[in-house]
PDB file of N, CA and C in Angstrom:
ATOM      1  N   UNK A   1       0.822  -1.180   0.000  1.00  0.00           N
ATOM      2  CA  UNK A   1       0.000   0.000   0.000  1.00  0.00           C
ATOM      3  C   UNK A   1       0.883   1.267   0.000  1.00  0.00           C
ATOM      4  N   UNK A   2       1.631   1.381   0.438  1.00  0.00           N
ATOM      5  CA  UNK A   2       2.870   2.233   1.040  1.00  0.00           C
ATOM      6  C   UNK A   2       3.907   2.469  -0.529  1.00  0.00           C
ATOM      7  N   UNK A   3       3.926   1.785  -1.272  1.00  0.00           N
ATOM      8  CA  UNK A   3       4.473   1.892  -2.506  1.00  0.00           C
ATOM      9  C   UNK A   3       3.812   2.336  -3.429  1.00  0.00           C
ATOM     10  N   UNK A   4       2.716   1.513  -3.259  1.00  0.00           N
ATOM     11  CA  UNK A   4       1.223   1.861  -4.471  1.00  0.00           C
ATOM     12  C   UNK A   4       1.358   3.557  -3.983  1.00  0.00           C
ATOM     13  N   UNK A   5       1.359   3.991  -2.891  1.00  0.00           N
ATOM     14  CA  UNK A   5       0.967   5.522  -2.467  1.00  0.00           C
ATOM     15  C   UNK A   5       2.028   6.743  -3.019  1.00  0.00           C
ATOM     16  N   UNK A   6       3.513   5.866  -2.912  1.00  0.00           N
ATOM     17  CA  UNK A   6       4.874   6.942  -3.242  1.00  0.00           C
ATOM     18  C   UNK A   6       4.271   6.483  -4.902  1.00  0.00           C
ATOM     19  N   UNK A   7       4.212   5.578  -5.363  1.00  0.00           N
ATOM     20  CA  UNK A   7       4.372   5.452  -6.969  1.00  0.00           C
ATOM     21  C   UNK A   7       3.312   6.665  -7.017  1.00  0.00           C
ATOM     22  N   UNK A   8       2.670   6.666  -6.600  1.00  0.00           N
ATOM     23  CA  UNK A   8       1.250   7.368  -7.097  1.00  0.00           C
ATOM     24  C   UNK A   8       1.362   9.112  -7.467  1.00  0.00           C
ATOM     25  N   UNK A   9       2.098   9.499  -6.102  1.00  0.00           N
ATOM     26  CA  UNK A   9       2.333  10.946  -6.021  1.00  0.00           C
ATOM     27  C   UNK A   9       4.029  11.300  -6.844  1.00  0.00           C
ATOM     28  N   UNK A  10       4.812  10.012  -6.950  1.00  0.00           N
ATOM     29  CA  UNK A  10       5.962  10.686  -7.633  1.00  0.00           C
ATOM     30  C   UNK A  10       5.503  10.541  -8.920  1.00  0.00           C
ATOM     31  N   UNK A  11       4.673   9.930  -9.397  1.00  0.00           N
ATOM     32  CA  UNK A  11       4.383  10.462 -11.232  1.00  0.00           C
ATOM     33  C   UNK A  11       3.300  11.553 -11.184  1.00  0.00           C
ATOM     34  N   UNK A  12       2.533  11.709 -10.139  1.00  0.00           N
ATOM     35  CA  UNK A  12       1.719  12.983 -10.549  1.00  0.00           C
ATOM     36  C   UNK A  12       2.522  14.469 -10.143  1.00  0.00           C
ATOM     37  N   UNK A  13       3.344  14.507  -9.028  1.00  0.00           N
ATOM     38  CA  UNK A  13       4.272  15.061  -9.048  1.00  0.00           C
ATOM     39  C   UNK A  13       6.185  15.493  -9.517  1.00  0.00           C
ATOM     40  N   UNK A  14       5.613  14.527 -10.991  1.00  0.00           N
ATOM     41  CA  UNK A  14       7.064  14.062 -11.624  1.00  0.00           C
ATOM     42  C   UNK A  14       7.205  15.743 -12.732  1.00  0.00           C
ATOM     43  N   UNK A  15       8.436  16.625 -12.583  1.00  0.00           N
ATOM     44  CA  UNK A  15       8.724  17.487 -13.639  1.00  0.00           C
ATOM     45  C   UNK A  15       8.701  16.669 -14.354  1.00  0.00           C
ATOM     46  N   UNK A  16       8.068  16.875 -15.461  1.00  0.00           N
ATOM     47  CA  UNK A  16       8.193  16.790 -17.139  1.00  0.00           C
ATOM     48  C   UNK A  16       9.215  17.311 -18.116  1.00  0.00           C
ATOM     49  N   UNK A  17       9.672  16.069 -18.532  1.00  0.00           N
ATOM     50  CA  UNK A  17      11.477  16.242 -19.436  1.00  0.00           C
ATOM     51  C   UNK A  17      10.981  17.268 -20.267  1.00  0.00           C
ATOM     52  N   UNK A  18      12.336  18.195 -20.172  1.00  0.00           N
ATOM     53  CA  UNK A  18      12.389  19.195 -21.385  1.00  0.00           C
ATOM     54  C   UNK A  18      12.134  20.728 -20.987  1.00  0.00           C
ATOM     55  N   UNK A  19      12.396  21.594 -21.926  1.00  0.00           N
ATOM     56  CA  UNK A  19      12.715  23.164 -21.675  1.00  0.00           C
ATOM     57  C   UNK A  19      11.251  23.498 -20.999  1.00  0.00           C
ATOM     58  N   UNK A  20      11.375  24.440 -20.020  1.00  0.00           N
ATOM     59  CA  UNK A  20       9.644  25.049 -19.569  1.00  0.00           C
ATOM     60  C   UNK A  20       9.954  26.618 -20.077  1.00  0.00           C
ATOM     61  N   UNK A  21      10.740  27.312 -21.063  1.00  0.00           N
ATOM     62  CA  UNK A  21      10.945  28.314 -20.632  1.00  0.00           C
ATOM     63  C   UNK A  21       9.852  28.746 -22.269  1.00  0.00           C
ATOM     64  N   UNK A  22       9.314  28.172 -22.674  1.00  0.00           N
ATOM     65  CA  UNK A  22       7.792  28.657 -23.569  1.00  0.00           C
ATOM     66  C   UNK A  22       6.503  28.639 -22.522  1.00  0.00           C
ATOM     67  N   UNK A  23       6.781  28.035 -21.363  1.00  0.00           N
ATOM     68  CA  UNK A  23       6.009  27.521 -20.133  1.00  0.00           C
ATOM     69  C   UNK A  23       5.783  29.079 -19.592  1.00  0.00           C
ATOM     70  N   UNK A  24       7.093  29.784 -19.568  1.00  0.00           N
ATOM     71  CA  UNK A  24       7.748  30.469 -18.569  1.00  0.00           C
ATOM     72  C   UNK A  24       7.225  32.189 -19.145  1.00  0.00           C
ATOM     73  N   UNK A  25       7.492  32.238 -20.666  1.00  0.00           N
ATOM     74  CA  UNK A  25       7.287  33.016 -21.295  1.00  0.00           C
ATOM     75  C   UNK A  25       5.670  32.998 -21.789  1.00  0.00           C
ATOM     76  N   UNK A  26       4.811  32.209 -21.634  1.00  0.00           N
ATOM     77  CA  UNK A  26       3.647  32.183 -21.735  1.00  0.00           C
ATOM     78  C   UNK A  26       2.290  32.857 -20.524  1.00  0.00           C
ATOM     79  N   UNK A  27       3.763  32.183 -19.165  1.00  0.00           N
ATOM     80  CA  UNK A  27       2.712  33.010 -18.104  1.00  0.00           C
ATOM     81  C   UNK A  27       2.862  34.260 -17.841  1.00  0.00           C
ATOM     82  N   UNK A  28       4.867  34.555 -17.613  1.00  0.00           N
ATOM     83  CA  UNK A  28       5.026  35.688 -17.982  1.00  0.00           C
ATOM     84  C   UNK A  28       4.311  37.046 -18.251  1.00  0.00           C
ATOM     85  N   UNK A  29       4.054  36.758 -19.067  1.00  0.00           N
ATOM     86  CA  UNK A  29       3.646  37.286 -20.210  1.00  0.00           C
ATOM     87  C   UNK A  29       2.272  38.332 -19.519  1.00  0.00           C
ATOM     88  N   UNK A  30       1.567  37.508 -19.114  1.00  0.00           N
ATOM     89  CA  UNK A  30       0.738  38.069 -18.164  1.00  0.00           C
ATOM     90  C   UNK A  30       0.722  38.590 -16.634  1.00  0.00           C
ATOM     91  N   UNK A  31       2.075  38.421 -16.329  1.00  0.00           N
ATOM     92  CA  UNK A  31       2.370  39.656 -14.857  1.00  0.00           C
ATOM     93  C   UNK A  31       2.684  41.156 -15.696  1.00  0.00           C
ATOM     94  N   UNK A  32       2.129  41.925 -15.255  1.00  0.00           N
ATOM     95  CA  UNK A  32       2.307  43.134 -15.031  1.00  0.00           C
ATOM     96  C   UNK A  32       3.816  43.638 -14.611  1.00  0.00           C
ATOM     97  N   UNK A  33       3.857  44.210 -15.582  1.00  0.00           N
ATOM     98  CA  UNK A  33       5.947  45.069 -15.372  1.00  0.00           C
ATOM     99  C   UNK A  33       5.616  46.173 -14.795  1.00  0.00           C
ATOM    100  N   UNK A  34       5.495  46.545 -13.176  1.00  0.00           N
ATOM    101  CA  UNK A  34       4.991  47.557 -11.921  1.00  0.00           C
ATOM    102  C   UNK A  34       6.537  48.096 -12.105  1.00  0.00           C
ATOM    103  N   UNK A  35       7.256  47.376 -11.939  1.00  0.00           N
ATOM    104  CA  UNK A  35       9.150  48.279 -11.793  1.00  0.00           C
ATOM    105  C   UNK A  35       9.828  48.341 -12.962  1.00  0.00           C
ATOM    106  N   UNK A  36       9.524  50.218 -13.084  1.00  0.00           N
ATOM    107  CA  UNK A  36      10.263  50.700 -13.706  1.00  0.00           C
ATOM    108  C   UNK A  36      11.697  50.900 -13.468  1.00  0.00           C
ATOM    109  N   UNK A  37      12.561  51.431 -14.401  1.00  0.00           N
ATOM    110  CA  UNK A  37      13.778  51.235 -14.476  1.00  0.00           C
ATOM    111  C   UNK A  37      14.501  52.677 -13.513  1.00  0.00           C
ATOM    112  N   UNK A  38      13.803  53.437 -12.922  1.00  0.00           N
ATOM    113  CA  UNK A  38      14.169  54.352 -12.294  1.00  0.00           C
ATOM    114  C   UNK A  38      13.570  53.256 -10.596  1.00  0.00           C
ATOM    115  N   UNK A  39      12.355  52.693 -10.744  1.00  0.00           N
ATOM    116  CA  UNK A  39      12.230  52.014  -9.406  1.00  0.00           C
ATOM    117  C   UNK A  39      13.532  51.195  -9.416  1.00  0.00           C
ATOM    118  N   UNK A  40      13.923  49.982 -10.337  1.00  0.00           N
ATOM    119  CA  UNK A  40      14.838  49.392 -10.002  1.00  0.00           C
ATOM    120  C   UNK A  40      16.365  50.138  -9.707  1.00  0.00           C
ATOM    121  N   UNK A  41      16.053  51.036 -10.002  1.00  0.00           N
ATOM    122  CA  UNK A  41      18.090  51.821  -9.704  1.00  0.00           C
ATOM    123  C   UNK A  41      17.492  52.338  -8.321  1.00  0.00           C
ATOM    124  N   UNK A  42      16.571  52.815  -7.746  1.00  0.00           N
ATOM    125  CA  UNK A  42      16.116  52.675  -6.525  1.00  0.00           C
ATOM    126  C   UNK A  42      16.842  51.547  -5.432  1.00  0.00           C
ATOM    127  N   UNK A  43      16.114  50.340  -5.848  1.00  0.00           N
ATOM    128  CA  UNK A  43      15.537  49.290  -5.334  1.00  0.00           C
ATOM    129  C   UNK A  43      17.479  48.861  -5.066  1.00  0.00           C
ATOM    130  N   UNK A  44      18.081  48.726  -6.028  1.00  0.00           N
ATOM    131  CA  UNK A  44      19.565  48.546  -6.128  1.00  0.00           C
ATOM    132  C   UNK A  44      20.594  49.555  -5.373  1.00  0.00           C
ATOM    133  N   UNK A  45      19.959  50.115  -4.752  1.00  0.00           N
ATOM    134  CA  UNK A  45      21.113  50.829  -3.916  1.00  0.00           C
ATOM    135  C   UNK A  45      21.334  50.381  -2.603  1.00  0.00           C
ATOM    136  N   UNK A  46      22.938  50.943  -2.285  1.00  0.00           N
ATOM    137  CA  UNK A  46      23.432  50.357  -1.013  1.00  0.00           C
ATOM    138  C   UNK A  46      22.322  50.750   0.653  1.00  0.00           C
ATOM    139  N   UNK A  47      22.364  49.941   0.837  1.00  0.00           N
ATOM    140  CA  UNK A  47      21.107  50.260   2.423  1.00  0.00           C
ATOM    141  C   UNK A  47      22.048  51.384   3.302  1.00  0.00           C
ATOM    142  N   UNK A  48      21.513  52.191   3.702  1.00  0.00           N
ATOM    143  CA  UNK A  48      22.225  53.269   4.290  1.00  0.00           C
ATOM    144  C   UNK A  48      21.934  52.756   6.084  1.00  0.00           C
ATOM    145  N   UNK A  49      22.688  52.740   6.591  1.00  0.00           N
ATOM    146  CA  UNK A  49      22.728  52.617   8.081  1.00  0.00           C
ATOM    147  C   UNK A  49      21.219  53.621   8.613  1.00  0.00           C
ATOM    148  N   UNK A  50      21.741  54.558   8.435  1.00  0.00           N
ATOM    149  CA  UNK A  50      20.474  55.445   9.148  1.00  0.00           C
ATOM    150  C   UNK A  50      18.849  55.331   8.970  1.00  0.00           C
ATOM    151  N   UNK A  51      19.314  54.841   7.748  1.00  0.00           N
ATOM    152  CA  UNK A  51      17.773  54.866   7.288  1.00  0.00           C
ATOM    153  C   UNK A  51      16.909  53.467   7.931  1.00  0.00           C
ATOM    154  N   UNK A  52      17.866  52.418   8.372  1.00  0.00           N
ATOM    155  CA  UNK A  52      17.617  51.405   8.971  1.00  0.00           C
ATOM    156  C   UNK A  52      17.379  51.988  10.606  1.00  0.00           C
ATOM    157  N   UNK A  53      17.979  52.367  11.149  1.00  0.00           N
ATOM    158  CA  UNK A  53      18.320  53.274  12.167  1.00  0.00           C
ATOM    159  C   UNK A  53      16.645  53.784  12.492  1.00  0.00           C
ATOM    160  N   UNK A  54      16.187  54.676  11.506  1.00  0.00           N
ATOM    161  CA  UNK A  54      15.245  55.302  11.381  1.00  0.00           C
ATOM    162  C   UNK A  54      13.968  54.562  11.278  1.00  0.00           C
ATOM    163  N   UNK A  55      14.001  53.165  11.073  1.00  0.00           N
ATOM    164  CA  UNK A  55      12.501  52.525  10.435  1.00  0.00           C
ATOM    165  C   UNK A  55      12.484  51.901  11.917  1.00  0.00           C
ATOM    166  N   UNK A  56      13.534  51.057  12.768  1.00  0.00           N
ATOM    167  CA  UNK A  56      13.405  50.753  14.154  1.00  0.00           C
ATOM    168  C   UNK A  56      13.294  51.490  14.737  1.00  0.00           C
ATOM    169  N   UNK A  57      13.618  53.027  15.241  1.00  0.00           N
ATOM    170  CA  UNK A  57      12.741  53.892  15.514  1.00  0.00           C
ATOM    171  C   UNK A  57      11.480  53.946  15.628  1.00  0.00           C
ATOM    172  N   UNK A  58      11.079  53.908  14.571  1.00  0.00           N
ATOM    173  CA  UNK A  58       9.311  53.949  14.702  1.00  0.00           C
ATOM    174  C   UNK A  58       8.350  52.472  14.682  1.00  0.00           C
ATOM    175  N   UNK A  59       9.113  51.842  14.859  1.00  0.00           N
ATOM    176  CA  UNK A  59       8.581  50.441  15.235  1.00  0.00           C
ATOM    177  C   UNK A  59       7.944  50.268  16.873  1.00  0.00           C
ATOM    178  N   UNK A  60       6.803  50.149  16.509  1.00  0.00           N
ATOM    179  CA  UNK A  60       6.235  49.623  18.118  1.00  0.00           C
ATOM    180  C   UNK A  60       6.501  48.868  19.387  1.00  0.00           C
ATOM    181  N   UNK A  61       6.768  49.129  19.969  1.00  0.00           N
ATOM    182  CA  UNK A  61       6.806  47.548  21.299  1.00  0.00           C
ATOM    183  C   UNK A  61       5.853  46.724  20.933  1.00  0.00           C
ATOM    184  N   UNK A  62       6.550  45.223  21.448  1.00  0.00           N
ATOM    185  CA  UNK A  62       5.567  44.675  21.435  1.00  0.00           C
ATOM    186  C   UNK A  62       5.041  43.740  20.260  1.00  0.00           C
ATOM    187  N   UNK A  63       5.648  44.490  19.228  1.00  0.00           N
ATOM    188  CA  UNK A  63       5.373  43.289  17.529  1.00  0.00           C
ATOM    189  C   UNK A  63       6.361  42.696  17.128  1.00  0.00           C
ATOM    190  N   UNK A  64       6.046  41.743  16.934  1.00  0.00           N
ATOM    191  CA  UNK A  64       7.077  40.926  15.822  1.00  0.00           C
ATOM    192  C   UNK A  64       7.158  40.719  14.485  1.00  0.00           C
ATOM    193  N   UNK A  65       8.169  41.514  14.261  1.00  0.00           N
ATOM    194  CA  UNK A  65       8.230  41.758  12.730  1.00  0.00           C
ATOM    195  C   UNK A  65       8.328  40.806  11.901  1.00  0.00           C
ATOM    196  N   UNK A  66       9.041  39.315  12.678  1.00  0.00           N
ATOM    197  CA  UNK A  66       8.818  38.084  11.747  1.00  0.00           C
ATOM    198  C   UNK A  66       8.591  36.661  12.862  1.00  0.00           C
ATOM    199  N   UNK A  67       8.442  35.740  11.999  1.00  0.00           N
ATOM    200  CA  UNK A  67       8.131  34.740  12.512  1.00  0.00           C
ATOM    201  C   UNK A  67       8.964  33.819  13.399  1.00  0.00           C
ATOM    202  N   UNK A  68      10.335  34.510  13.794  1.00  0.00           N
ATOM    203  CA  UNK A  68      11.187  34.402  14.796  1.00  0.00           C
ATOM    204  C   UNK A  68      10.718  34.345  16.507  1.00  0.00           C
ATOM    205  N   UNK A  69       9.663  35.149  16.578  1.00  0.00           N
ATOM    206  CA  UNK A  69       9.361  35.688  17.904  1.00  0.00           C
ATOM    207  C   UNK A  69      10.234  36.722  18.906  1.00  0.00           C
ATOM    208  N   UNK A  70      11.189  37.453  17.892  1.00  0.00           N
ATOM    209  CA  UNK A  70      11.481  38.075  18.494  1.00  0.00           C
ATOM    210  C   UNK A  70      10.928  39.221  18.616  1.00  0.00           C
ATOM    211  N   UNK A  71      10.711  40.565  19.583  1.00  0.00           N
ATOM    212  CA  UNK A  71      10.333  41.508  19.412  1.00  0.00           C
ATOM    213  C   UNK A  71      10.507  42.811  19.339  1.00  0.00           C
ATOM    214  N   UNK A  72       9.884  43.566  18.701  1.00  0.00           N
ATOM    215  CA  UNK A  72      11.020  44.739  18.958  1.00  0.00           C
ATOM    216  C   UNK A  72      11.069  45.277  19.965  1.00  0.00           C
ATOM    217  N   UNK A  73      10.856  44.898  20.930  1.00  0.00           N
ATOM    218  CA  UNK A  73      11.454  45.640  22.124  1.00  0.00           C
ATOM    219  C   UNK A  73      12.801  44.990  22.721  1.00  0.00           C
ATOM    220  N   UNK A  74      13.133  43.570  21.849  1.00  0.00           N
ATOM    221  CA  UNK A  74      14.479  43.014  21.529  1.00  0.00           C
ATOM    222  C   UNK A  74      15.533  43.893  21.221  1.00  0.00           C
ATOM    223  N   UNK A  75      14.689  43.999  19.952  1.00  0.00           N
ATOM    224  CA  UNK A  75      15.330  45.124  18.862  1.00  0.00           C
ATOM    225  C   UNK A  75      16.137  45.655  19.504  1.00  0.00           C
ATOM    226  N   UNK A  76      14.862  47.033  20.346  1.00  0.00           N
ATOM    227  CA  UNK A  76      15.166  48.202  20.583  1.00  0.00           C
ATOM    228  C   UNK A  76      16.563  48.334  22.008  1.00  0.00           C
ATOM    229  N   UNK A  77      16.192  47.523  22.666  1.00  0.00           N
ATOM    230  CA  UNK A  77      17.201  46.809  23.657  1.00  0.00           C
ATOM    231  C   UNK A  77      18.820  46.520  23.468  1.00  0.00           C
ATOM    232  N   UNK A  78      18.511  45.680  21.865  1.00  0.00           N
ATOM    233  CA  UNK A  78      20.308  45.086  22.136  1.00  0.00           C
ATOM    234  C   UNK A  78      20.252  45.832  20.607  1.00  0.00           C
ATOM    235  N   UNK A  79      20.189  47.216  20.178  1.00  0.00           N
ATOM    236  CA  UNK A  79      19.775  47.477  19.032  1.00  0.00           C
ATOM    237  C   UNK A  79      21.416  47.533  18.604  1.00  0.00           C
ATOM    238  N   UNK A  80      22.612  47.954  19.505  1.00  0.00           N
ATOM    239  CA  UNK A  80      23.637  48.778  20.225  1.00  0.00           C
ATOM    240  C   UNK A  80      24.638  47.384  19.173  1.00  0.00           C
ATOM    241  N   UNK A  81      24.216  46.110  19.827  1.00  0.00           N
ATOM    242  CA  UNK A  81      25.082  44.815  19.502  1.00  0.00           C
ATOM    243  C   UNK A  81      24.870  44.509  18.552  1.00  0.00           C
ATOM    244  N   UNK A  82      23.558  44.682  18.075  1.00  0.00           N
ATOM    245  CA  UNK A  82      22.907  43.411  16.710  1.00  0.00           C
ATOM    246  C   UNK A  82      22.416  44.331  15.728  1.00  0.00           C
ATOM    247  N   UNK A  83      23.198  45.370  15.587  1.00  0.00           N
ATOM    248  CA  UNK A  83      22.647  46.545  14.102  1.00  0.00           C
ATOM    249  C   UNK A  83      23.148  46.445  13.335  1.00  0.00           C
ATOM    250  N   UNK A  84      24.850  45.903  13.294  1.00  0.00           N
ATOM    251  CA  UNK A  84      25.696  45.277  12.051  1.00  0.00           C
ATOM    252  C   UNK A  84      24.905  43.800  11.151  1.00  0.00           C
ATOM    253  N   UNK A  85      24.754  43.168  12.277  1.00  0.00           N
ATOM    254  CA  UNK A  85      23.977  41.978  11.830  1.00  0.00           C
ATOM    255  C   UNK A  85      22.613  42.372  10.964  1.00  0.00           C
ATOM    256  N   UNK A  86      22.237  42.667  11.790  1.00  0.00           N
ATOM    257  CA  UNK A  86      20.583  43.261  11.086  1.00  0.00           C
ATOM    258  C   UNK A  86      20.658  43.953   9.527  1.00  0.00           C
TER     259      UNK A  86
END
């Protein structure tokens, strides 16, 4: 039963031999190009200390910005040790 079950899901979940990139260019095709080329020379610049500096600043007590559990009142605490890292 246990074989019958892996056979079952590795061919319905088997990639299919060969190029996907007509696959690729077909769906493509239909996202929306939102970033322009002035957003991306934006988006590509070096992160400035301060400005990081500045967004923990205005971060609340109390939330967790990710699924770590840490919080920012972590943050704001050992901000001194762990701002290179960050």
């Amino acid at each position: 039963m246990v074989k019958e079950f892996q056979d079952y899901f590795q061919d319905i979940l088997r990639e299919p031999l060969g190029c996907r990139n007509q696959a690729i260019q077909t769906i493509a095709q239909h996202i929306p190009k939102i970033i322009n080329h002035d957003h991306n020379k934006r988006l590509l610049q070096p992160i400035i200390m301060q400005e990081v500096e500045d967004v923990m600043a205005q971060l609340k007590d109390g939330k967790a910005p990710s699924p770590d559990g840490f919080t920012t009142n972590f943050f704001h605490a050992f901000w001194e040790h762990i701002k290179k890292e960050v």
